[in-house]
Protein backbone atom coordinates (compact mmCIF):
# COMPACT_ATOMS: atom_id res chain seq x y z
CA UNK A 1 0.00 0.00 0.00
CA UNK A 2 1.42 3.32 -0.95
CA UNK A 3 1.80 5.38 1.98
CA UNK A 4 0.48 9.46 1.98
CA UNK A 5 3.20 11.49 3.54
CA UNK A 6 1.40 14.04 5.06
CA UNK A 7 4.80 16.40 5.33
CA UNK A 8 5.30 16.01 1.79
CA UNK A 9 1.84 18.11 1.14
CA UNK A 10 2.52 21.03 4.23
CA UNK A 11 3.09 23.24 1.73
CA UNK A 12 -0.73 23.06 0.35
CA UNK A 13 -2.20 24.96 3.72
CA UNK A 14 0.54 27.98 3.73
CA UNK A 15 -0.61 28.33 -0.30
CA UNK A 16 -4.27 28.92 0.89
CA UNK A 17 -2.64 31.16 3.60
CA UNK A 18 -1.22 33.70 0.65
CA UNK A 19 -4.31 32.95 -1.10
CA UNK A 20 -6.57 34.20 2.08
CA UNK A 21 -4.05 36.65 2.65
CA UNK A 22 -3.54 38.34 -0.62
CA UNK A 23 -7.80 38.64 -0.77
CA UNK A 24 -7.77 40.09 2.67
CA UNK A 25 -5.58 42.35 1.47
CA UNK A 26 -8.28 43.14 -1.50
CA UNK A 27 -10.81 43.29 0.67
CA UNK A 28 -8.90 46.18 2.83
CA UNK A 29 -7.65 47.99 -0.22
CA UNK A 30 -11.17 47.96 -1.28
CA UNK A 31 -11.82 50.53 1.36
CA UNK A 32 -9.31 53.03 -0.09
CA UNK A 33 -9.36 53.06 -3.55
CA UNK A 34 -12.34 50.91 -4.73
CA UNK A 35 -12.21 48.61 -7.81
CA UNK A 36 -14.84 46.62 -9.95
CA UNK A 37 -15.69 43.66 -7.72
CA UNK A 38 -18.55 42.36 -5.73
CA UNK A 39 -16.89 42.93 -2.48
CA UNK A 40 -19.02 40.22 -1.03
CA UNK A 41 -18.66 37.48 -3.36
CA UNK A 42 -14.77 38.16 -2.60
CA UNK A 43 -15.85 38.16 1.17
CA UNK A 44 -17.43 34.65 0.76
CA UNK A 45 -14.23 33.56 -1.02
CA UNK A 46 -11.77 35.03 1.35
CA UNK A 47 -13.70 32.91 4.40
CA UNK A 48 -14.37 29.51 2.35
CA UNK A 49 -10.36 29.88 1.73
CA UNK A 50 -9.80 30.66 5.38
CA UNK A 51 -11.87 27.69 6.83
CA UNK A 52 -11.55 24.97 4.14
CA UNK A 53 -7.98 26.09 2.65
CA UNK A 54 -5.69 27.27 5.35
CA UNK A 55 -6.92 25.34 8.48
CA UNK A 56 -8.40 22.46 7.49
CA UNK A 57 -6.04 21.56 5.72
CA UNK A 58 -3.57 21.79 8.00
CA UNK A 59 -5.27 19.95 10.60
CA UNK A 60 -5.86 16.89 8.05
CA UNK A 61 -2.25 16.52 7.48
CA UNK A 62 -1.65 16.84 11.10
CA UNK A 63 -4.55 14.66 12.55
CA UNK A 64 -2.49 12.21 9.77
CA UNK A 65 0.59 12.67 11.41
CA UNK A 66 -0.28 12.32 15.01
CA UNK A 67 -3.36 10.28 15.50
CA UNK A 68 -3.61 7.59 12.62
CA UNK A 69 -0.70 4.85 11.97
CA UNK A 70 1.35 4.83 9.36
CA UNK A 71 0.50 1.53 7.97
CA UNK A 72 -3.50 2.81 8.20
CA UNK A 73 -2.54 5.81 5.96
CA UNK A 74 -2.59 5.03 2.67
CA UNK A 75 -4.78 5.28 -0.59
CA UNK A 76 -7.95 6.53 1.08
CA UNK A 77 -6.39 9.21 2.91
CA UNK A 78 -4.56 10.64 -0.15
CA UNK A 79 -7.79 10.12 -2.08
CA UNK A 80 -9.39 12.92 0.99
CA UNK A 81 -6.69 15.03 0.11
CA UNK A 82 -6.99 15.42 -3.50
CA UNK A 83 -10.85 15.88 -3.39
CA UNK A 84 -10.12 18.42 -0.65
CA UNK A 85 -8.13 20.24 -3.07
CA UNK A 86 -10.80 19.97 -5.73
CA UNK A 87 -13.94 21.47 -3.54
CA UNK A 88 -11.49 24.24 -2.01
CA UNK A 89 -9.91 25.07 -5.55
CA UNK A 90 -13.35 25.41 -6.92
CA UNK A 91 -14.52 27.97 -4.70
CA UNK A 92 -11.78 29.86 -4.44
CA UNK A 93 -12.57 29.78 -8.16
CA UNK A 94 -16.24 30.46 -8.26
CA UNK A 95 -17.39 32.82 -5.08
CA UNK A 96 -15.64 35.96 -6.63
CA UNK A 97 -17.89 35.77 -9.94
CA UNK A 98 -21.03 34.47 -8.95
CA UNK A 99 -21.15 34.47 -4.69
CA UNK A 100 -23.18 31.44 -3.49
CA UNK A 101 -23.93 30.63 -7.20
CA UNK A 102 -24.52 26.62 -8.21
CA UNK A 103 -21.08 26.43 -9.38
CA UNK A 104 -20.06 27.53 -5.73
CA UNK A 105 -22.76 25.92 -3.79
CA UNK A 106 -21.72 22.11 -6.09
CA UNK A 107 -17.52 22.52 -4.59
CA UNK A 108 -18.74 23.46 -1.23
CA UNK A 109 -21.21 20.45 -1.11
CA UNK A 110 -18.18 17.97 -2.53
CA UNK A 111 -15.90 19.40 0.60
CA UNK A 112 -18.67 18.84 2.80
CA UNK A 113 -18.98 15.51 1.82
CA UNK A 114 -15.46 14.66 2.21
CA UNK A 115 -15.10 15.81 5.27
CA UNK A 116 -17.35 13.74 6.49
CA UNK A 117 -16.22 10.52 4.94
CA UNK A 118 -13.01 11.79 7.01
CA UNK A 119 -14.39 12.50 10.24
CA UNK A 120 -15.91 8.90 9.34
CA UNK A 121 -12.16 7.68 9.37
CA UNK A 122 -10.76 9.37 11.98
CA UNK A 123 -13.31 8.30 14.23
CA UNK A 124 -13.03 4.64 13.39
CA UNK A 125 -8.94 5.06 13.49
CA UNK A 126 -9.34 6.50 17.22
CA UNK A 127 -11.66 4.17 18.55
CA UNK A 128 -9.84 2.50 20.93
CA UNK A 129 -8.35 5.45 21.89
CA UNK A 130 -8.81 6.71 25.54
CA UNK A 131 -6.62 9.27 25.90
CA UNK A 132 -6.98 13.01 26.60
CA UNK A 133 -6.06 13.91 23.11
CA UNK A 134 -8.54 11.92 21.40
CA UNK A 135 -11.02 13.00 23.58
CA UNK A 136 -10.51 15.90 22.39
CA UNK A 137 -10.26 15.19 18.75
CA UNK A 138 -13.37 13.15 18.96
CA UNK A 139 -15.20 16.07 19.93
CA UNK A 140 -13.48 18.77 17.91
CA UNK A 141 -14.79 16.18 14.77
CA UNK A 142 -18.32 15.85 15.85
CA UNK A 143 -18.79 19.62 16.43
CA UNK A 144 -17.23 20.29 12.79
CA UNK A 145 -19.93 18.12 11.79
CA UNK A 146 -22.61 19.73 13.72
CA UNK A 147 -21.63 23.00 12.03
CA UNK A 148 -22.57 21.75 8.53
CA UNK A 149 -26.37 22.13 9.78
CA UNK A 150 -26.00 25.75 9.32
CA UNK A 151 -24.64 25.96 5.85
CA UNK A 152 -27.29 23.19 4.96
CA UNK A 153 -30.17 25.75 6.64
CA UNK A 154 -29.79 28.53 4.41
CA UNK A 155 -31.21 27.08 1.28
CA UNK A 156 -34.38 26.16 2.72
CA UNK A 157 -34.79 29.14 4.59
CA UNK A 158 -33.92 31.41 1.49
CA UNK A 159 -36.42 29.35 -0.66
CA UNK A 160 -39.44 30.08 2.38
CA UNK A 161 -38.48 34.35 1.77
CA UNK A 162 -36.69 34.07 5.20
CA UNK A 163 -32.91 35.87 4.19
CA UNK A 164 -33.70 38.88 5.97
CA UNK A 165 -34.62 36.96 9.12
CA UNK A 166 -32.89 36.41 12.23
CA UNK A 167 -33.33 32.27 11.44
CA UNK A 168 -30.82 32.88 8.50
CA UNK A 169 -28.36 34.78 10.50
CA UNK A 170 -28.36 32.42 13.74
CA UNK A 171 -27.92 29.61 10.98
CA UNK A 172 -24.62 31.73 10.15
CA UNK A 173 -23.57 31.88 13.50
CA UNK A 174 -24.06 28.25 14.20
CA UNK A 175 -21.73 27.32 11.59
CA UNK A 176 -19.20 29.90 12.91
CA UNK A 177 -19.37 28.83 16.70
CA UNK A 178 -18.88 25.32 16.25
CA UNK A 179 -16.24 25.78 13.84
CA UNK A 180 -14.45 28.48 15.55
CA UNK A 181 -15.23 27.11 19.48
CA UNK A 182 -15.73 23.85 18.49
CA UNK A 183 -13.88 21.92 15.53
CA UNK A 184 -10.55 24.63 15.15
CA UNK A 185 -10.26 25.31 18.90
CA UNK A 186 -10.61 21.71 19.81
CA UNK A 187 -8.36 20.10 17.76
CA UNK A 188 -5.97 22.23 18.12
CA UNK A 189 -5.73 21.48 22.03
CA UNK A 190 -6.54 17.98 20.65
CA UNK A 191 -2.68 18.41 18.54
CA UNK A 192 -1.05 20.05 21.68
CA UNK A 193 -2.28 17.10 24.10
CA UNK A 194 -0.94 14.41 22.06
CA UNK A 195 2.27 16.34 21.34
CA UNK A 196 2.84 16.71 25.18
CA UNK A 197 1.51 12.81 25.64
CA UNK A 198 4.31 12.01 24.02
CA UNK A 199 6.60 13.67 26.29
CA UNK A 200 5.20 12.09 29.16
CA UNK A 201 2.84 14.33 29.94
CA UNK A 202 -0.04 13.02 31.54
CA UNK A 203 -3.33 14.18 34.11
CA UNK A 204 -5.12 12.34 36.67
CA UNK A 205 -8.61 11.44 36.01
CA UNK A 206 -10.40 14.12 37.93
CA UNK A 207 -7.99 16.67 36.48
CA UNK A 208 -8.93 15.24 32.77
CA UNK A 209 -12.87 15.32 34.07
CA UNK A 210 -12.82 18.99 34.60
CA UNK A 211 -11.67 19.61 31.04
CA UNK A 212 -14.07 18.12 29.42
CA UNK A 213 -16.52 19.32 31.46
CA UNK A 214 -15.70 22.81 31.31
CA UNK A 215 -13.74 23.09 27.45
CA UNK A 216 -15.22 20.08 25.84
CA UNK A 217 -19.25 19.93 27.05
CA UNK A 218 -19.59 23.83 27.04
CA UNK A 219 -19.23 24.32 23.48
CA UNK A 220 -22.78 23.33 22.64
CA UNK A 221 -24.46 25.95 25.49
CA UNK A 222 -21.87 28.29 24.44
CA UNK A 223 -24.23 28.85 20.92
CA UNK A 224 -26.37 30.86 22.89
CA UNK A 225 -23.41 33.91 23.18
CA UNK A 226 -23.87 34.04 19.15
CA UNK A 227 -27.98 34.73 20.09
CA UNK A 228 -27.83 37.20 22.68
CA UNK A 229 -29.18 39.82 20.11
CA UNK A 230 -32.20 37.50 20.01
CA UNK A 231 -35.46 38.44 22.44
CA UNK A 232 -35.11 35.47 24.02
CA UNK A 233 -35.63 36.72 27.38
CA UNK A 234 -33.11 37.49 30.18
CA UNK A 235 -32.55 33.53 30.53
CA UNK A 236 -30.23 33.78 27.82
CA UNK A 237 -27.40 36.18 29.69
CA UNK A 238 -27.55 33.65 32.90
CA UNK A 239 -27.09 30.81 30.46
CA UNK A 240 -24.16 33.00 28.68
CA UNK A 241 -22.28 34.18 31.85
CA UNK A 242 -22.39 30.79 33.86
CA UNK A 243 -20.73 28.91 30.84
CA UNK A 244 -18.47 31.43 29.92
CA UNK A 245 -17.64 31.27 33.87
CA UNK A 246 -17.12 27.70 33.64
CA UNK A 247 -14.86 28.30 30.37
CA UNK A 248 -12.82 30.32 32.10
CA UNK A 249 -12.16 27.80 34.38
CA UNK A 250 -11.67 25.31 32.07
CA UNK A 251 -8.69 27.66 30.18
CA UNK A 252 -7.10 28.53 33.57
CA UNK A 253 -7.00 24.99 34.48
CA UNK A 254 -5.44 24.38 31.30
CA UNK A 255 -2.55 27.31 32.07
CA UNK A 256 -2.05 25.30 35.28
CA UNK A 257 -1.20 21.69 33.84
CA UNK A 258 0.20 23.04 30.93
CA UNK A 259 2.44 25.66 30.68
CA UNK A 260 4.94 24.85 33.06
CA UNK A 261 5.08 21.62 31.05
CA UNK A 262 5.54 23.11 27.46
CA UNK A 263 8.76 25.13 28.84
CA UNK A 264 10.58 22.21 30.09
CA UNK A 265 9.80 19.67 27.51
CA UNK A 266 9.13 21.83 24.21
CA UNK A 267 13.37 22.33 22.85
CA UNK A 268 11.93 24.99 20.05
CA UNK A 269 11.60 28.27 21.56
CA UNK A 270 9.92 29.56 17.74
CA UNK A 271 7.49 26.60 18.12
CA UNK A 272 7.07 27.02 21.90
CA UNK A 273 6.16 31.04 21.67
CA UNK A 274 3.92 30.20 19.03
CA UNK A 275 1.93 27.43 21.28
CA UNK A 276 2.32 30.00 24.42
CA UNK A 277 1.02 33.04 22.26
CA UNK A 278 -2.25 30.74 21.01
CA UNK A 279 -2.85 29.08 24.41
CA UNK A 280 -2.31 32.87 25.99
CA UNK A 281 -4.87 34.22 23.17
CA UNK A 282 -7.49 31.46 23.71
CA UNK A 283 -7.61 32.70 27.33
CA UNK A 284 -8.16 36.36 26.55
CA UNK A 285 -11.05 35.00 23.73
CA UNK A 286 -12.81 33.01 27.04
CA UNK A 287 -12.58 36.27 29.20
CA UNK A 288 -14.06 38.66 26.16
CA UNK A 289 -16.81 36.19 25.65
CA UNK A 290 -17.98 36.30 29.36
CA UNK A 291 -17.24 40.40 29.03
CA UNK A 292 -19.78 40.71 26.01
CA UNK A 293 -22.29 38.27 27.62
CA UNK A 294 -23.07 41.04 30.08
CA UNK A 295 -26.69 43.37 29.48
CA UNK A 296 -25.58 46.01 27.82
CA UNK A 297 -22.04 45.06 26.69
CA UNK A 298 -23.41 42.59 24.56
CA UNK A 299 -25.61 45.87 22.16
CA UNK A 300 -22.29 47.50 22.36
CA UNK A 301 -20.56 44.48 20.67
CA UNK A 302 -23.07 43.82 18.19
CA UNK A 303 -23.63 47.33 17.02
CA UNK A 304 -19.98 47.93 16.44
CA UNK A 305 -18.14 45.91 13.54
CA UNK A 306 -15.15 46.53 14.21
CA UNK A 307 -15.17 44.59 17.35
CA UNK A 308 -16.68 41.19 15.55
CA UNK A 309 -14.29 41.44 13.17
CA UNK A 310 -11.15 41.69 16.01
CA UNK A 311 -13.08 39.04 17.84
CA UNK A 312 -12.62 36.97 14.84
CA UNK A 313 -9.60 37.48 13.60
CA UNK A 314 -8.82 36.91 17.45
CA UNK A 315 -9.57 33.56 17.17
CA UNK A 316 -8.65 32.62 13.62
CA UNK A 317 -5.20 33.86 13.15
CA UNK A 318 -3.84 34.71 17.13
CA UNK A 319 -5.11 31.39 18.29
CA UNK A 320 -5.88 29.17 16.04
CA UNK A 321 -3.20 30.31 12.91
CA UNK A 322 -0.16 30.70 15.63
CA UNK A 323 -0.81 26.91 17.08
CA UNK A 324 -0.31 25.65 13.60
CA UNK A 325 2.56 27.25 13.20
CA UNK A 326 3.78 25.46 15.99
CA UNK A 327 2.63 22.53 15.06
CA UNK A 328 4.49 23.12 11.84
CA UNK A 329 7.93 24.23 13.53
CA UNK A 330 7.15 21.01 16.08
CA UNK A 331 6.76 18.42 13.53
CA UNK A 332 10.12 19.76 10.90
CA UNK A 333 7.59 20.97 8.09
CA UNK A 334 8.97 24.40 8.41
CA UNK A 335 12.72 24.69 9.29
CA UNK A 336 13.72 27.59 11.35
CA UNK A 337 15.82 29.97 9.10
CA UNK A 338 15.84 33.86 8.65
CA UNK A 339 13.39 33.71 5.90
CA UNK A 340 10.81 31.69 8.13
CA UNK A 341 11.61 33.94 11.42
CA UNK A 342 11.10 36.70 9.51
CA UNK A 343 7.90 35.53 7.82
CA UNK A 344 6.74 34.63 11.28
CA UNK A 345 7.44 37.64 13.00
CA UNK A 346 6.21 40.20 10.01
CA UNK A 347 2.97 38.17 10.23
CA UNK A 348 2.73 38.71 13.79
CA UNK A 349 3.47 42.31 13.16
CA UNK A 350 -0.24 42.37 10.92
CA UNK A 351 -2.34 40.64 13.28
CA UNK A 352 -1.30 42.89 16.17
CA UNK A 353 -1.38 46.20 13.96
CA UNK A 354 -5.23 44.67 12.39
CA UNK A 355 -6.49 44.07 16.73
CA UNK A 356 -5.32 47.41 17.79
CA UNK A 357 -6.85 49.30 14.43
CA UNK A 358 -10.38 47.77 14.53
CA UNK A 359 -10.60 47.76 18.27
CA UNK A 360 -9.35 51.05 18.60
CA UNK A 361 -12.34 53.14 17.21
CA UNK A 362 -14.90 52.14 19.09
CA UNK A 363 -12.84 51.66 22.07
CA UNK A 364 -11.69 55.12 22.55
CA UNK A 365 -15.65 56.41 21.50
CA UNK A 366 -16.92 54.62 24.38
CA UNK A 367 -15.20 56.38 27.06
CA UNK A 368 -16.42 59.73 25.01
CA UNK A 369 -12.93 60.46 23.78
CA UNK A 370 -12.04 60.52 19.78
CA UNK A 371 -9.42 59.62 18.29
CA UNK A 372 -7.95 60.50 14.21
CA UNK A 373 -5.46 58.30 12.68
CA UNK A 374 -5.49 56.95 8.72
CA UNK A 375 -7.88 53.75 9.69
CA UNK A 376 -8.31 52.04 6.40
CA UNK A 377 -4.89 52.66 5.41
CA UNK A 378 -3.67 50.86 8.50
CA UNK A 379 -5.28 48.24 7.93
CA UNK A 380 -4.36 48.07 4.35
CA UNK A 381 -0.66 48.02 5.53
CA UNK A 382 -1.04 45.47 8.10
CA UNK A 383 -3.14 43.01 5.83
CA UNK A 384 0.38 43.68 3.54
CA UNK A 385 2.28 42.54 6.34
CA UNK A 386 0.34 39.51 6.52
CA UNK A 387 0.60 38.56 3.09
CA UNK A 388 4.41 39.05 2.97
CA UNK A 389 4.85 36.73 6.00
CA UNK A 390 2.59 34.00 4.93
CA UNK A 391 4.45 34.44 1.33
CA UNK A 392 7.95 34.49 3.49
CA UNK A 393 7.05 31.40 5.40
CA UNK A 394 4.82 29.65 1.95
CA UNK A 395 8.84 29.60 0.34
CA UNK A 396 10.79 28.32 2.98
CA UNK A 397 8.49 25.21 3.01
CA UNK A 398 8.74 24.78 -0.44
CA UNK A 399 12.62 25.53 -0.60
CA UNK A 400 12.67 22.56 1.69
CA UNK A 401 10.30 20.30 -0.42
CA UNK A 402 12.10 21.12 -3.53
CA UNK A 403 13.60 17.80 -3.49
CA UNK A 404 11.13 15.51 -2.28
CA UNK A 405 8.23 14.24 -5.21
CA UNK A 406 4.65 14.72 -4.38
CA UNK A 407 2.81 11.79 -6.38
């Protein structure tokens, strides 16, 4: 059986990476000097690229690496791949012309369907597995799979005259939460568990208990933070508080057994910072949820896009983006040199300048004080920034795969 190298194909995420990048960069420059697009069709295919492209990818090729043997990883894994490739290619293709058009709506459907024939997989590869990490990956799977119920909503509720209604936004924001809080968040801890496993890293039961409970079962009541805009009555903020509470715990706990654990045992301090900086980052994300859960906070939030966009972009690239790069770094798919360092720290460089510029606004207005500075230029110079280092970092794996064949 012909085995699928997962390292040989790292490369494939950091393309979608200057793919997402370079149309965020579109989408900003848009602002300034505006050119003939639909600037939501390129919205839809800067996300699809985000999601499907960039991280999913790169958690395939890593759930590969770490969770399922090598004689298990053949054929029908590097068939996945390929028809990934296919359904992401296709709308990165398609959404700029024609937005959620049939051409669109057929690739998205194939990756759907794939990635449930791998979830399928993984599940049956990790059965027997009782350990914290698969716990964790078992969960982080079944919530991506809860997510597609959103996406699959939207038709039926579009063809019932119901677009403009809050069911077709909450169906939005249930795909978001459990891919965001759910399937990306999860499996990455899911990624950093087994790594530190195999240190000898390990928890005692009641210790592993309280994760779940408070990281792993919370996701689901979490939804209800997406809803708060909703007259649902004031049951929804106790709901919201107490499991952002019990988050909180959940992310402190996980500081506690740890950090202390990642400095001693982790020999990469590139691949270490970028672990520490996500873990760090998922902790301030838990603490701003429970912040905009409170009456009154939560309008604030909600009538300010700037702040849902930081939120976001919170999640996606300080969290979630940084713990793949240390994953990468971790598992020698991107070699430490002064192209990659550079890449890694110029792309740091745009996701802090992009917090502080779309936070800022609002921030300063609410404590009645204003505030002038060149916004959309700011942001047009750190979404450059974050193109050049995903570009930086995209050639130093590929300088390194020069030599190796792909099929």
């Amino acid at each position: 059986m012909s085995r699928f190298d997962p390292g040989k194909f790292a490369r494939f995420p950091l393309l979608y990476l200057v793919a997402l990048s370079a149309l965020g960069l579109l989408l900003r420059w848009q602002m300034v000097s505006p050119l003939p697009i639909t600037y939501r069709y390129f919205v839809h295919a800067h996300s699809h690229t985000a999601f499907m492209g960039w991280v999913y990818n790169a958690l395939f090729l890593l759930m590969l690496q770490h969770f399922v043997a090598k004689e298990n990883n053949g054929k029908l894994f590097r068939g996945y791949f390929f028809a990934l490739q296919i359904g992401v290619l296709g709308m990165l293709g398609s959404f700029p012309f024609q937005g959620y058009g049939p051409v669109a709506i057929a690739f998205s459907t194939l990756h759907m369907a794939v990635t449930i024939a791998i979830a399928v997989s993984i599940f049956k590869v990790i059965r027997g597995d009782s350990s914290l990490a698969a716990s964790f990956l078992r969960w982080a799977l079944v919530y991506e799979l809860i997510s597609g119920v959103g996406p699959l909503m939207l038709g039926p509720l579009s063809a019932m005259g119901l677009k403009d209604s809050s069911f077709y936004s909450l169906s939005i924001y249930f795909f978001m939460h459990f891919q965001f809080n759910g399937w990306f968040v999860l499996a990455c801890l899911a990624m950093l568990f087994r790594l530190l496993e195999r240190s000898g890293w390990s928890l005692a039961d009641t210790e592993r208990k309280w994760l779940k409970y408070t990281l792993l079962y919370t996701v689901g009541p979490a939804y209800v933070m997406s809803a708060l805009w909703t007259d649902l009555g004031d049951w929804k903020y106790l709901l919201a508080m107490a499991t952002g509470v019990l988050q909180i715990v959940g992310v402190l706990l996980l500081l506690r057994f740890v950090w202390k654990h990642l400095k001693q045992n982790l020999p990469v301090p590139w691949a270490r910072k970028c672990l520490q900086l996500g873990i760090t980052l998922l902790t301030v994300k838990y603490f701003l949820q429970l912040a905009g859960s409170i009456p009154g906070i939560d309008s604030w939030v909600m009538a300010n896009n700037g702040i849902i966009i930081a939120f976001i972009h919170l999640i996606f690239i300080g969290v979630v983006s940084f713990m793949l790069l240390g994953f990468y770094i971790l598992g020698g798919w991107l070699h430490l040199t002064a192209m990659s360092k550079t890449g890694i720290s110029v792309f740091f460089g745009g996701f802090a300048i992009t917090e502080i510029a779309l936070a800022a606004l609002p921030s300063i207005s609410l404590v009645g004080l204003s505030a002038h500075f060149s916004y959309f230029e700011t942001l047009v110079v750190a979404a450059a920034m974050l193109l050049i280092g995903s570009v930086l970092m995209a050639l130093e794996v590929k300088r390194l795969q020069a030599q190796q064949a792909i099929f």
